[in-house]
PDB file of N, CA and C in Angstrom:
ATOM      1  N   UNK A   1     -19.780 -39.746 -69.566  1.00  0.00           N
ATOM      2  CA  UNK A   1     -20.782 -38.980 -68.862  1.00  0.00           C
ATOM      3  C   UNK A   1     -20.341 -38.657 -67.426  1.00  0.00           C
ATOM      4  N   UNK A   2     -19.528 -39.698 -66.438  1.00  0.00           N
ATOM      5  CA  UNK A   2     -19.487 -39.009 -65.543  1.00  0.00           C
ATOM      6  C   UNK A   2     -18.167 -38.106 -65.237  1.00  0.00           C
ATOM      7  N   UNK A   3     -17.148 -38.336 -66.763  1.00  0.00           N
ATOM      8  CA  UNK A   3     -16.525 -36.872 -66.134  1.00  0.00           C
ATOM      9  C   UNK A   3     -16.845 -35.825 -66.192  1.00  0.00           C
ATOM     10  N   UNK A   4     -18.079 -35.782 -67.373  1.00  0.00           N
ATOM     11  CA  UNK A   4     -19.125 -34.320 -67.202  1.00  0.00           C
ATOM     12  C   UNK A   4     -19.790 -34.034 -65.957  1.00  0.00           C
ATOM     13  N   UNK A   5     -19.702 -35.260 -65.402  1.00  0.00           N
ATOM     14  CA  UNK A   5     -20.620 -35.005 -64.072  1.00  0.00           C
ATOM     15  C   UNK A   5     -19.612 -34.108 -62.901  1.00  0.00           C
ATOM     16  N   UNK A   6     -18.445 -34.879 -63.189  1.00  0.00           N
ATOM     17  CA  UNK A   6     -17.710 -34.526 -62.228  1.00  0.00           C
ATOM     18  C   UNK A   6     -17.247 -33.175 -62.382  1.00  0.00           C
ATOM     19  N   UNK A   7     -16.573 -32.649 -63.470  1.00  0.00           N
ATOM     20  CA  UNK A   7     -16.654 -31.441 -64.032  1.00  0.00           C
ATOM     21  C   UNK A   7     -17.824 -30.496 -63.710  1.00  0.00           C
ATOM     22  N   UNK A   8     -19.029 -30.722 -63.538  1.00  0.00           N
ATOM     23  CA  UNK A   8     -19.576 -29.885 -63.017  1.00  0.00           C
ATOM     24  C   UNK A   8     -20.091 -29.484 -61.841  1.00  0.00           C
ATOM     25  N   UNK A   9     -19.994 -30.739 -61.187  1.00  0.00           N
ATOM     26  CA  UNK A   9     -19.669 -30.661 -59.612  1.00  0.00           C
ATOM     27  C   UNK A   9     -18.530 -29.977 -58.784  1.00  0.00           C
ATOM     28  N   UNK A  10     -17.366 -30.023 -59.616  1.00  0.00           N
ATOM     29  CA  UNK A  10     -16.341 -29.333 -59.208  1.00  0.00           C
ATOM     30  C   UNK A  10     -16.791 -27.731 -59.595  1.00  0.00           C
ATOM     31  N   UNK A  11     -17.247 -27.562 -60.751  1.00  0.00           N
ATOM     32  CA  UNK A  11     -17.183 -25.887 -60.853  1.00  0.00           C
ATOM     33  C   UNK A  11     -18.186 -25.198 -59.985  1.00  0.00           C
ATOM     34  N   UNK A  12     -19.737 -25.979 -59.700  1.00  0.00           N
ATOM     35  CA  UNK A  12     -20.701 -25.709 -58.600  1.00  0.00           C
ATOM     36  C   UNK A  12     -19.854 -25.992 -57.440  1.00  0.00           C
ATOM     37  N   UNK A  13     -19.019 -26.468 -56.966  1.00  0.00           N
ATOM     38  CA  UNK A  13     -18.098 -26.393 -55.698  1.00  0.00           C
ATOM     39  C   UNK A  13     -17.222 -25.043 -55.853  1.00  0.00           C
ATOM     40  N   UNK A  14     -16.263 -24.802 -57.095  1.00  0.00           N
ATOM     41  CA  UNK A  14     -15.698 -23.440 -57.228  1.00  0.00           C
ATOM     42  C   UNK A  14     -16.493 -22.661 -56.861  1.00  0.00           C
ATOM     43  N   UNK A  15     -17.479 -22.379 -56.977  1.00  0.00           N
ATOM     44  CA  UNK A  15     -18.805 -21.264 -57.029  1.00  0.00           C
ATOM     45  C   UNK A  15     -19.275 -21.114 -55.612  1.00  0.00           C
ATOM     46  N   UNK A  16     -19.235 -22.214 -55.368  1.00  0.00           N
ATOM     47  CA  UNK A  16     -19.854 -22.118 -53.574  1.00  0.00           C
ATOM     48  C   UNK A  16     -18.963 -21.204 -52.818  1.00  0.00           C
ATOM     49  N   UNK A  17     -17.615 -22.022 -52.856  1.00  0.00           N
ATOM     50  CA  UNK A  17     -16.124 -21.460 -52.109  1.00  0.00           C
ATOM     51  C   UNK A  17     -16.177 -19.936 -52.602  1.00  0.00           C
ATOM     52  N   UNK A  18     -16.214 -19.910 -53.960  1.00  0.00           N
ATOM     53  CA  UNK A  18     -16.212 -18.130 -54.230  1.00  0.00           C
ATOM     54  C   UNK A  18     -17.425 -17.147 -53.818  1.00  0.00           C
ATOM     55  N   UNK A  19     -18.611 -17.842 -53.341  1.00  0.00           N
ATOM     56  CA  UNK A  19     -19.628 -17.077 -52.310  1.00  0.00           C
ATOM     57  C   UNK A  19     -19.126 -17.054 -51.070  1.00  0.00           C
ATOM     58  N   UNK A  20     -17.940 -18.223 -50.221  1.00  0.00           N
ATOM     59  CA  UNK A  20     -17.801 -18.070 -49.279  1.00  0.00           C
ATOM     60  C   UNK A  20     -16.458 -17.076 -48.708  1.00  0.00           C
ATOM     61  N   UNK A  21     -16.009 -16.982 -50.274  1.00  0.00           N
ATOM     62  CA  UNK A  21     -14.658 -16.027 -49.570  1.00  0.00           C
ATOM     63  C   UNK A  21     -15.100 -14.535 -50.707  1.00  0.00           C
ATOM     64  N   UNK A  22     -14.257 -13.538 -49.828  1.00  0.00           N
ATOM     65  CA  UNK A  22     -14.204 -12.601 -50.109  1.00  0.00           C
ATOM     66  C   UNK A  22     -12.879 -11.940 -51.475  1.00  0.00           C
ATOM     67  N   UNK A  23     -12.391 -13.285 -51.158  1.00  0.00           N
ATOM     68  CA  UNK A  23     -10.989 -12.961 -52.043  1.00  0.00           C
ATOM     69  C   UNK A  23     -10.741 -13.759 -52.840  1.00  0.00           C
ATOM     70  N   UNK A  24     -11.854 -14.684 -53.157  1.00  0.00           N
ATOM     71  CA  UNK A  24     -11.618 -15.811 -54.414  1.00  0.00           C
ATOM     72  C   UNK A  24     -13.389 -15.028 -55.379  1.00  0.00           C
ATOM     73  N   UNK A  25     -12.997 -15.020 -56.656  1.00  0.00           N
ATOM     74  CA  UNK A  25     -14.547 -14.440 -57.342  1.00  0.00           C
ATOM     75  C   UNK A  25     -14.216 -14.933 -58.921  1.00  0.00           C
ATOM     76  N   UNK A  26     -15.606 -14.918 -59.700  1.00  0.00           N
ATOM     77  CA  UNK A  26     -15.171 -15.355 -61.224  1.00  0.00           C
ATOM     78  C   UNK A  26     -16.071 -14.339 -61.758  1.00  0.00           C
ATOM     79  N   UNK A  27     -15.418 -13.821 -62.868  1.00  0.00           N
ATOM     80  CA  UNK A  27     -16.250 -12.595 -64.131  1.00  0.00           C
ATOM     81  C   UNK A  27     -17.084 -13.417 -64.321  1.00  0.00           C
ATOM     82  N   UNK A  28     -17.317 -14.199 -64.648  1.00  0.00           N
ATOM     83  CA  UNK A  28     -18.823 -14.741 -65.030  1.00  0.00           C
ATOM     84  C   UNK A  28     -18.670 -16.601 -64.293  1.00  0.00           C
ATOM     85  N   UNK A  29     -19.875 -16.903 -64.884  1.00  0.00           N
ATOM     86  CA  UNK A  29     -20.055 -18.242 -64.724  1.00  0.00           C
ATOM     87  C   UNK A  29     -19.510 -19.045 -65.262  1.00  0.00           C
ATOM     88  N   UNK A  30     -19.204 -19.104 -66.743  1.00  0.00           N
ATOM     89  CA  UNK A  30     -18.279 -19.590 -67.337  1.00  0.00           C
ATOM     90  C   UNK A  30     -16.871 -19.625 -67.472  1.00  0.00           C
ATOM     91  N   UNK A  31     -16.279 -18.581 -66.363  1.00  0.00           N
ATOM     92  CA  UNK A  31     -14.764 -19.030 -65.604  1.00  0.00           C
ATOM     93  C   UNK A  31     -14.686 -19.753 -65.027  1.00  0.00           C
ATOM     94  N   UNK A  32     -16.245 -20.103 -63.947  1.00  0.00           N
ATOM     95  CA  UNK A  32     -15.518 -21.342 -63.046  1.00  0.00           C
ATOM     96  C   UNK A  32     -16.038 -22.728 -64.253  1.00  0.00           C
ATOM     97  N   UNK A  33     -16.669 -22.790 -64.801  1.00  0.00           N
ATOM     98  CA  UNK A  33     -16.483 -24.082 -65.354  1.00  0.00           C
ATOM     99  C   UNK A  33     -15.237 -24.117 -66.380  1.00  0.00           C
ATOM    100  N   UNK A  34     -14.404 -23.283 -66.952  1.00  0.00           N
ATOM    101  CA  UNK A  34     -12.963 -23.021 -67.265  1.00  0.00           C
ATOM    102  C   UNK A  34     -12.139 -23.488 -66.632  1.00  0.00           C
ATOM    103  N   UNK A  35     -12.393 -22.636 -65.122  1.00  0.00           N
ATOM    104  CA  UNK A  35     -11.122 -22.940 -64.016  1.00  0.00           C
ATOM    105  C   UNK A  35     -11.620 -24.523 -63.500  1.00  0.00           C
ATOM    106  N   UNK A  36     -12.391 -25.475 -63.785  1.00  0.00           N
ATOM    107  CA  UNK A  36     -12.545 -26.464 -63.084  1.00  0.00           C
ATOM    108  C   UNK A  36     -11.859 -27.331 -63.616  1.00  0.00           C
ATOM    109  N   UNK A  37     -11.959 -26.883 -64.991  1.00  0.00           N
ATOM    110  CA  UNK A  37     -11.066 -27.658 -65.662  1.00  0.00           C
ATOM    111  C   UNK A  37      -9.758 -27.857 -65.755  1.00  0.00           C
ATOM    112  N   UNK A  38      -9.303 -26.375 -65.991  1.00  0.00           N
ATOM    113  CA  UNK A  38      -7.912 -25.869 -66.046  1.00  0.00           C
ATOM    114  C   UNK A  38      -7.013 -26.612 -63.839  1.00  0.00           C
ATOM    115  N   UNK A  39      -7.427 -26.672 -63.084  1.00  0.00           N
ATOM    116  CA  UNK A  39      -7.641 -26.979 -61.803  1.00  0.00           C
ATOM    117  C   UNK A  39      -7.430 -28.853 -62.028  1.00  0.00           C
ATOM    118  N   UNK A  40      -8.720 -29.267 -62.797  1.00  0.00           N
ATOM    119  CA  UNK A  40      -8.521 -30.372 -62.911  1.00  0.00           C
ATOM    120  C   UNK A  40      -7.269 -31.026 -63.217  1.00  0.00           C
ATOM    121  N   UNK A  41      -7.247 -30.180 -64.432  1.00  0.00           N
ATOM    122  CA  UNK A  41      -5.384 -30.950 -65.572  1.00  0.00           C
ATOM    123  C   UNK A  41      -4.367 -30.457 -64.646  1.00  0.00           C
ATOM    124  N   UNK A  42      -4.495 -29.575 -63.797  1.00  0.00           N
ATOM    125  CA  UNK A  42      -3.160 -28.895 -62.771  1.00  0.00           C
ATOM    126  C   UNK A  42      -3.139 -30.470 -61.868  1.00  0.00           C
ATOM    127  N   UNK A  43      -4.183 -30.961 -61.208  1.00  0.00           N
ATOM    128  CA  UNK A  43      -4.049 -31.853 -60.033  1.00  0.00           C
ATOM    129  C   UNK A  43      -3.573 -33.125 -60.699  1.00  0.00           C
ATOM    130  N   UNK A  44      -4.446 -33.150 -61.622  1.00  0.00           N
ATOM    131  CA  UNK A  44      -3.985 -34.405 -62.840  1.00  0.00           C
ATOM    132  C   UNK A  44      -2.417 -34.591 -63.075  1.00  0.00           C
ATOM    133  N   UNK A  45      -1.962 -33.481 -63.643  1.00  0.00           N
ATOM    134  CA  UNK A  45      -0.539 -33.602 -64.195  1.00  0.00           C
ATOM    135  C   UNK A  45       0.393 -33.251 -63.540  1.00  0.00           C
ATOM    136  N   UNK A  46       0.460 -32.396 -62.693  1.00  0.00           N
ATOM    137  CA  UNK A  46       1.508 -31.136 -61.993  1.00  0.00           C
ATOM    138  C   UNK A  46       1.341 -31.288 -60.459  1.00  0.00           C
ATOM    139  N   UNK A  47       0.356 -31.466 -60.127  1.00  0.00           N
ATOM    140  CA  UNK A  47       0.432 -31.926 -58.735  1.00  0.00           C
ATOM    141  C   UNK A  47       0.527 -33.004 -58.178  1.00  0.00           C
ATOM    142  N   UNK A  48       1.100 -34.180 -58.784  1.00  0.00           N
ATOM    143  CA  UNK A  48       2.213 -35.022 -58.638  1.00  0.00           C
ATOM    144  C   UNK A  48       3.331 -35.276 -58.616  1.00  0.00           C
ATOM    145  N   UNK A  49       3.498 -34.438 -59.654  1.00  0.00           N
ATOM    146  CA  UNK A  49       4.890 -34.203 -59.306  1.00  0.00           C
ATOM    147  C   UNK A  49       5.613 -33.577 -58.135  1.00  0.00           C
ATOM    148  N   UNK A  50       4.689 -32.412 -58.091  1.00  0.00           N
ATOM    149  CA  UNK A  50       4.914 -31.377 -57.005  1.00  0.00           C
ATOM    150  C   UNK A  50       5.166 -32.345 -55.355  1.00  0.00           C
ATOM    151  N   UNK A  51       3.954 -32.762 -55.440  1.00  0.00           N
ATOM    152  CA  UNK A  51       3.886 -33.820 -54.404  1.00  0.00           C
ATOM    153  C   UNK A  51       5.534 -34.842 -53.831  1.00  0.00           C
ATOM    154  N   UNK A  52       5.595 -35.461 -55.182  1.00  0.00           N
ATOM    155  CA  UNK A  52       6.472 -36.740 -55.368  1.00  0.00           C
ATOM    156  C   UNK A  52       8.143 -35.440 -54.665  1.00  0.00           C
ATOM    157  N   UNK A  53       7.776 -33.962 -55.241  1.00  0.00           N
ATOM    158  CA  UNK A  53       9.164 -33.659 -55.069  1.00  0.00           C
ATOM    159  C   UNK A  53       8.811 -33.163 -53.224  1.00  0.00           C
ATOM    160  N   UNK A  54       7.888 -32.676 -52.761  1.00  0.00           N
ATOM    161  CA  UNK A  54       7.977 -32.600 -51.963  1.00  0.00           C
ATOM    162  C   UNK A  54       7.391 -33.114 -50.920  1.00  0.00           C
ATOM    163  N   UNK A  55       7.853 -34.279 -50.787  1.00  0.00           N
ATOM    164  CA  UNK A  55       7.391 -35.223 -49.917  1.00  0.00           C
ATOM    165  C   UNK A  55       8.267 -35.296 -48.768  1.00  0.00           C
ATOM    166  N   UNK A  56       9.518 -34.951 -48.803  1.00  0.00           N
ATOM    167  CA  UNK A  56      10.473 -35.236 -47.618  1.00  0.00           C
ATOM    168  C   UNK A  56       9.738 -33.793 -46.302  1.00  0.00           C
ATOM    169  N   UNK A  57       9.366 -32.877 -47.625  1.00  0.00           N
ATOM    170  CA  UNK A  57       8.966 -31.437 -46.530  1.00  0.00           C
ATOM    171  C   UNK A  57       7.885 -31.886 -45.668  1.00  0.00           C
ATOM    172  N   UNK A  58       6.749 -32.522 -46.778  1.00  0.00           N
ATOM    173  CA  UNK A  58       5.294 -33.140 -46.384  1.00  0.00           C
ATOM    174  C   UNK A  58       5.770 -34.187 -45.136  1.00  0.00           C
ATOM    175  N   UNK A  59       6.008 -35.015 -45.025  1.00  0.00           N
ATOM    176  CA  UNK A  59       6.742 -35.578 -43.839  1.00  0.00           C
ATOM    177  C   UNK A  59       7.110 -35.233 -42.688  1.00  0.00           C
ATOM    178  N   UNK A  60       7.777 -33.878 -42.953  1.00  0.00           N
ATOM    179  CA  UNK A  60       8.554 -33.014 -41.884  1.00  0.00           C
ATOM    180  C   UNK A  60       7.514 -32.201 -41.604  1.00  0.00           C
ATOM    181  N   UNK A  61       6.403 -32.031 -41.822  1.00  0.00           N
ATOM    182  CA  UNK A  61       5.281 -30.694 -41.657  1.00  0.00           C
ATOM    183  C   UNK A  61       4.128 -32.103 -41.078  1.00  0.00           C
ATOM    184  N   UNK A  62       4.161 -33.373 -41.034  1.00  0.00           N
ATOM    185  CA  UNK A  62       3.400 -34.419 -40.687  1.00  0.00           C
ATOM    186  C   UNK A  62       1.920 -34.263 -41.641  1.00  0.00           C
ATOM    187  N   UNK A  63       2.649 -33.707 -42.672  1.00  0.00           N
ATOM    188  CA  UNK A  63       1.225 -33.310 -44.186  1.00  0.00           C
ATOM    189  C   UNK A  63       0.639 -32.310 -44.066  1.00  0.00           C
ATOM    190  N   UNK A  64       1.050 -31.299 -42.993  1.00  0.00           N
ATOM    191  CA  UNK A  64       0.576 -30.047 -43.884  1.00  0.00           C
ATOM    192  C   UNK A  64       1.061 -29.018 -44.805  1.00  0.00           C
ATOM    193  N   UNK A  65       2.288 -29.388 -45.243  1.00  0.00           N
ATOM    194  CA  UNK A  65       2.990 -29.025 -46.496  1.00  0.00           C
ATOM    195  C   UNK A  65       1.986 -29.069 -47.649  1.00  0.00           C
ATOM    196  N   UNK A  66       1.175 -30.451 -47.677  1.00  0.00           N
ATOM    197  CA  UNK A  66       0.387 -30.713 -48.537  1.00  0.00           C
ATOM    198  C   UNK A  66      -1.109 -29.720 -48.795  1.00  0.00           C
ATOM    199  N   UNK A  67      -1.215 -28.944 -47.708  1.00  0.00           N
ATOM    200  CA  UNK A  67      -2.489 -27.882 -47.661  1.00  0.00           C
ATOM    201  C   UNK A  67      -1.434 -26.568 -48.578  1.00  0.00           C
ATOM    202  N   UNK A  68      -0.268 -26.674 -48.486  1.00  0.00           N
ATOM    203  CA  UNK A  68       0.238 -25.483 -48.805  1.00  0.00           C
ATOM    204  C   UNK A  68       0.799 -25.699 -50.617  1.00  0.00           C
ATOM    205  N   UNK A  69       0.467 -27.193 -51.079  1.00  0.00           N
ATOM    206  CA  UNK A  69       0.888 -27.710 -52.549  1.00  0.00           C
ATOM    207  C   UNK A  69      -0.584 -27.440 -53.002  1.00  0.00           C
ATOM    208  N   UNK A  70      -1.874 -27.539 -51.961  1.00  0.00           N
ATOM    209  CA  UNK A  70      -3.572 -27.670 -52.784  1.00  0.00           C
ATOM    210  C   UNK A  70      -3.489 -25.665 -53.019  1.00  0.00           C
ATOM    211  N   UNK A  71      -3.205 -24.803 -51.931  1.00  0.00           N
ATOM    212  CA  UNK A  71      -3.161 -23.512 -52.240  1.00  0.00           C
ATOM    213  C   UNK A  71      -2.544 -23.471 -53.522  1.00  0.00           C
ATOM    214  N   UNK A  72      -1.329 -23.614 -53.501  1.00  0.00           N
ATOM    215  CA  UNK A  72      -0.444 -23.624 -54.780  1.00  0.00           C
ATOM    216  C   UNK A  72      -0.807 -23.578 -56.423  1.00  0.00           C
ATOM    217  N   UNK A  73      -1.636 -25.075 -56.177  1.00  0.00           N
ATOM    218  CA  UNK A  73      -2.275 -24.855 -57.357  1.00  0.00           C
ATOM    219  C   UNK A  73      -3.611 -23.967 -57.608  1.00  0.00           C
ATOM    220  N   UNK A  74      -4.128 -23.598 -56.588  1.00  0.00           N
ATOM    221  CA  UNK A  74      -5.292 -22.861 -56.997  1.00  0.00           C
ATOM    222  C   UNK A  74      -4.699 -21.563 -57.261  1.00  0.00           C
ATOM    223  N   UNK A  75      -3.873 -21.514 -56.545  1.00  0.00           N
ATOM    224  CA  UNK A  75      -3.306 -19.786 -57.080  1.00  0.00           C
ATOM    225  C   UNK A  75      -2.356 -19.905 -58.385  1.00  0.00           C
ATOM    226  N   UNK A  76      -2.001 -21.158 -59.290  1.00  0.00           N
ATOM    227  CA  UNK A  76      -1.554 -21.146 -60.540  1.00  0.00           C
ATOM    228  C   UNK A  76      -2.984 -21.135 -61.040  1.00  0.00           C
ATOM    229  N   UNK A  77      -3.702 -21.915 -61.159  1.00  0.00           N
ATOM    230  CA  UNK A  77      -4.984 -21.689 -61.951  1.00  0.00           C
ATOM    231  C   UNK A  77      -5.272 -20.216 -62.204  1.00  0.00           C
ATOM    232  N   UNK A  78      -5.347 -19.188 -61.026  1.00  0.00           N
ATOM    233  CA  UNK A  78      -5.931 -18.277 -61.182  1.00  0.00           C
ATOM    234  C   UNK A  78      -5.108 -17.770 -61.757  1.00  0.00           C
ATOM    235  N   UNK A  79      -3.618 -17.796 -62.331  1.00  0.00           N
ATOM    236  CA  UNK A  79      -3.041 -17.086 -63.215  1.00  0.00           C
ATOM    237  C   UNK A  79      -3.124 -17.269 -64.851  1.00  0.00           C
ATOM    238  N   UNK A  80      -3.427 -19.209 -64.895  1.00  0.00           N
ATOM    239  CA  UNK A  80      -4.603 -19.237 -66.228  1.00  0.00           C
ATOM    240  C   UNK A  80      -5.684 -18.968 -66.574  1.00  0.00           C
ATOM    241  N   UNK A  81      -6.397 -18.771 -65.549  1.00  0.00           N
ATOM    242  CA  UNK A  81      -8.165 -18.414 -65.964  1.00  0.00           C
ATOM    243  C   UNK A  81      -7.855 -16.741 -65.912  1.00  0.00           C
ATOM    244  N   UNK A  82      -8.125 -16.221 -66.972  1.00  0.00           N
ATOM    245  CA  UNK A  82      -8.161 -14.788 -66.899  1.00  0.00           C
ATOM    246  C   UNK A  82      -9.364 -14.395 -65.925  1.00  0.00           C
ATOM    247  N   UNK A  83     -10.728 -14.961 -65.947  1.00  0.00           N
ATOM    248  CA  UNK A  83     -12.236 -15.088 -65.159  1.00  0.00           C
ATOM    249  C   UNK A  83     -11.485 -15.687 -63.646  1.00  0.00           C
ATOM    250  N   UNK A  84     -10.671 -15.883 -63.453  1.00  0.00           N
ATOM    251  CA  UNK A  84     -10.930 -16.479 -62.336  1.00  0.00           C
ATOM    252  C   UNK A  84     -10.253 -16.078 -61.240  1.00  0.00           C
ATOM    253  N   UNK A  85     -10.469 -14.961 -60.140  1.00  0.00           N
ATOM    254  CA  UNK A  85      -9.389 -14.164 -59.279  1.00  0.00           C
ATOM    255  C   UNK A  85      -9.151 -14.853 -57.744  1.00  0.00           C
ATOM    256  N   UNK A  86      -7.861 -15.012 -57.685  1.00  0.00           N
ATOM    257  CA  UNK A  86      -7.632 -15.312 -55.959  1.00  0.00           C
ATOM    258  C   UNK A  86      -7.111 -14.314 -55.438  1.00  0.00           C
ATOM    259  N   UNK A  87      -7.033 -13.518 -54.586  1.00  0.00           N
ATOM    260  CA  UNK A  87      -6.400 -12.468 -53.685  1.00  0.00           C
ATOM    261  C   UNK A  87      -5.049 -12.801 -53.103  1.00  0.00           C
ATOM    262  N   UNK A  88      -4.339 -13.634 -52.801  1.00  0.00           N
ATOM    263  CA  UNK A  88      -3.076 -13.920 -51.879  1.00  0.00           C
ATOM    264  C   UNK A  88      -3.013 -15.198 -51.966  1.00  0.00           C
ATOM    265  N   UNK A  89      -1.694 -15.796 -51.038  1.00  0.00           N
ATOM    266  CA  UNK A  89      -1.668 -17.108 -50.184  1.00  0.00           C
ATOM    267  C   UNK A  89      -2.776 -17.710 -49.281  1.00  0.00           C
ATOM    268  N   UNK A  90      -2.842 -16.569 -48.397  1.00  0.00           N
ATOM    269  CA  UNK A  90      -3.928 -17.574 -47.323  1.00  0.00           C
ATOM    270  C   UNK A  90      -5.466 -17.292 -47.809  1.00  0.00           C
ATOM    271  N   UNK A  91      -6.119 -16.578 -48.724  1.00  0.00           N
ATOM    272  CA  UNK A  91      -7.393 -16.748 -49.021  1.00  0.00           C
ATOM    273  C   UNK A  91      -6.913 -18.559 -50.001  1.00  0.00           C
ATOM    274  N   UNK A  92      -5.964 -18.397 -50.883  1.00  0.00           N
ATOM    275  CA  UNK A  92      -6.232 -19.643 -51.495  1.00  0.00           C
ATOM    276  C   UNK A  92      -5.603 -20.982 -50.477  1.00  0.00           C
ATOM    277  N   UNK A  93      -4.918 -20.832 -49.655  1.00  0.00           N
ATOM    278  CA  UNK A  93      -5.160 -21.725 -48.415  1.00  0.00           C
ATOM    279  C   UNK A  93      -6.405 -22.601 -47.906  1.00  0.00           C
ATOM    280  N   UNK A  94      -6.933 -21.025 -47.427  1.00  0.00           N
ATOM    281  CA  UNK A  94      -7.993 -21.698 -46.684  1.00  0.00           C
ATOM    282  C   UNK A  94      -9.194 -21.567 -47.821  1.00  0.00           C
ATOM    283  N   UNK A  95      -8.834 -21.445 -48.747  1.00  0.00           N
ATOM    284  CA  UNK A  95      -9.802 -21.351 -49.893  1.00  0.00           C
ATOM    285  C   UNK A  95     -10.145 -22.696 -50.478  1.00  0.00           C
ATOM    286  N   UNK A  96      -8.614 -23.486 -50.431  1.00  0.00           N
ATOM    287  CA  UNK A  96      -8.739 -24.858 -51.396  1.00  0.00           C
ATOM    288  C   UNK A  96      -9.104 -25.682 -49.820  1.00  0.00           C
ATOM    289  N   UNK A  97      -8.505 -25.947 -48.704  1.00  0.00           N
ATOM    290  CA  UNK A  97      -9.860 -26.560 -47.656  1.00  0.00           C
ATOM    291  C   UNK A  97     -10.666 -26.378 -47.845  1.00  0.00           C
ATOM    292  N   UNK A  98     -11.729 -25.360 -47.838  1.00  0.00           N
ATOM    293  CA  UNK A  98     -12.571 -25.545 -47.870  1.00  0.00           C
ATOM    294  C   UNK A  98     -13.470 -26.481 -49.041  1.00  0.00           C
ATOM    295  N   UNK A  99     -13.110 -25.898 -50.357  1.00  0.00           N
ATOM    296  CA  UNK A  99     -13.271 -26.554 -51.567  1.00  0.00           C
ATOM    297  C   UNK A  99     -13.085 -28.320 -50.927  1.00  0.00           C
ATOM    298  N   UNK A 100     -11.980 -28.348 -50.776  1.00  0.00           N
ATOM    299  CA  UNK A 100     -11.795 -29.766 -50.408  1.00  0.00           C
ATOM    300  C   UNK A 100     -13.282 -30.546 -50.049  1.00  0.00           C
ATOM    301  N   UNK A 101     -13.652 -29.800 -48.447  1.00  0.00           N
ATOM    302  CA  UNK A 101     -14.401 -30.464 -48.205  1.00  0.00           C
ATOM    303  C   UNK A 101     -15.621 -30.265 -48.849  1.00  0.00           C
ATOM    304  N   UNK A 102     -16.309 -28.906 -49.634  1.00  0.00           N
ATOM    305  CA  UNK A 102     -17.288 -28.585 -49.753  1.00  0.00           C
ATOM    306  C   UNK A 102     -17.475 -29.679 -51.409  1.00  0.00           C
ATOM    307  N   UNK A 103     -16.576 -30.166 -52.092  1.00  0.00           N
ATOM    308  CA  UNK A 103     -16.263 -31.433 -52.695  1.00  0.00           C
ATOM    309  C   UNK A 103     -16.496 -32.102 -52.952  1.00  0.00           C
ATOM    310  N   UNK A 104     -15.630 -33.163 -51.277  1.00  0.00           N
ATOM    311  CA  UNK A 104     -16.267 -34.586 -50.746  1.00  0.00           C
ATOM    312  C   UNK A 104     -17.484 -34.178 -50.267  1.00  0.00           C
ATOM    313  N   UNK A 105     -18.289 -33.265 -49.945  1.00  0.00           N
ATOM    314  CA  UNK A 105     -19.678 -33.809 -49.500  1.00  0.00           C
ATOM    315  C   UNK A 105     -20.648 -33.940 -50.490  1.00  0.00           C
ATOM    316  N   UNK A 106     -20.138 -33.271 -51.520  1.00  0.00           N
ATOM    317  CA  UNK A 106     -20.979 -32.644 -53.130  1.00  0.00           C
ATOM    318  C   UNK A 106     -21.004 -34.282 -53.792  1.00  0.00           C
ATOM    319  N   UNK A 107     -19.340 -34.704 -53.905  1.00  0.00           N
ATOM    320  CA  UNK A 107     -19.388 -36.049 -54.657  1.00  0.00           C
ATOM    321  C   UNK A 107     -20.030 -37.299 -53.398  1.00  0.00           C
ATOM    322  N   UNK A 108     -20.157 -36.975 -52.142  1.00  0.00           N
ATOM    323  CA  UNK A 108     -20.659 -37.902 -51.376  1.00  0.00           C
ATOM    324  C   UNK A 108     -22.122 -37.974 -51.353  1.00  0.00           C
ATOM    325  N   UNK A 109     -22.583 -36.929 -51.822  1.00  0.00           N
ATOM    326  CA  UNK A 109     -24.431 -36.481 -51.419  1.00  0.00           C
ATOM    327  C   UNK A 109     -24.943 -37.323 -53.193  1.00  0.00           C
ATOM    328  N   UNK A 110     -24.063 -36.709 -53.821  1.00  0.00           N
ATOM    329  CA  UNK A 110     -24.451 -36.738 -55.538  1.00  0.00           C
ATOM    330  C   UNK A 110     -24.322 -38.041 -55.738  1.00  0.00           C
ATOM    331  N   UNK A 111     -23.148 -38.621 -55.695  1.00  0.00           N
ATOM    332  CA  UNK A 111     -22.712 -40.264 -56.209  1.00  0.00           C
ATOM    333  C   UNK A 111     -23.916 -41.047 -56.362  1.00  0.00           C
ATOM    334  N   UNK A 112     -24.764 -41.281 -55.223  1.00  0.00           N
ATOM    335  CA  UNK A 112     -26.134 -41.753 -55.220  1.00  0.00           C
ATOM    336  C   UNK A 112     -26.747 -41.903 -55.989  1.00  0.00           C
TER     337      UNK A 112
END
């Protein structure tokens, strides 16, 4: 039950971020609970690795390499979710911050 929970907290977080940008949007409602998923198994599986390989950069950038591995994957997602559009690099930049935090406050308010 609560990875359903979490799963849908994340796609009501996709949804927020895509009211707040102009260059992230989903054909329907049922892309972002798609892409939350598809997002999920990316951070799960692939963005560890990614991480593990670039860690010497992350280091040398004092971790903000690591804002530029969270873009990364949101702009692979959007090449699996057919529903699910990002515009560029820096909308999904400052697209996945935001998500980030809009997130932790979702799983911080909800957990309760």
């Amino acid at each position: 039950m609560k990875l359903i929970w979490h799963w849908i907290v994340s796609a009501l977080a996709l949804l927020i971020v895509a009211w707040l940008f102009n260059g992230i949007w989903f054909d329907t409602i049922g892309a972002a609970f798609v892409t939350a998923l598809v997002l999920g198994l990316l951070n799960t599986f692939i963005r560890p690795v990614v991480k593990l390989l670039a860690l010497p950069l992350t280091i040398l950038t004092l971790g903000i390499f690591a804002l530029v591995i969270n873009a990364a994957m949101l702009l692979i997602t959007s090449h699996f979710v057919s529903g699910f559009h990002v515009e560029g690099f820096f909308t999904a930049f400052f697209g996945s911050i935001v998500l980030s935090i809009v997130s932790g406050i979702m799983y911080a308010v909800l957990e309760d």
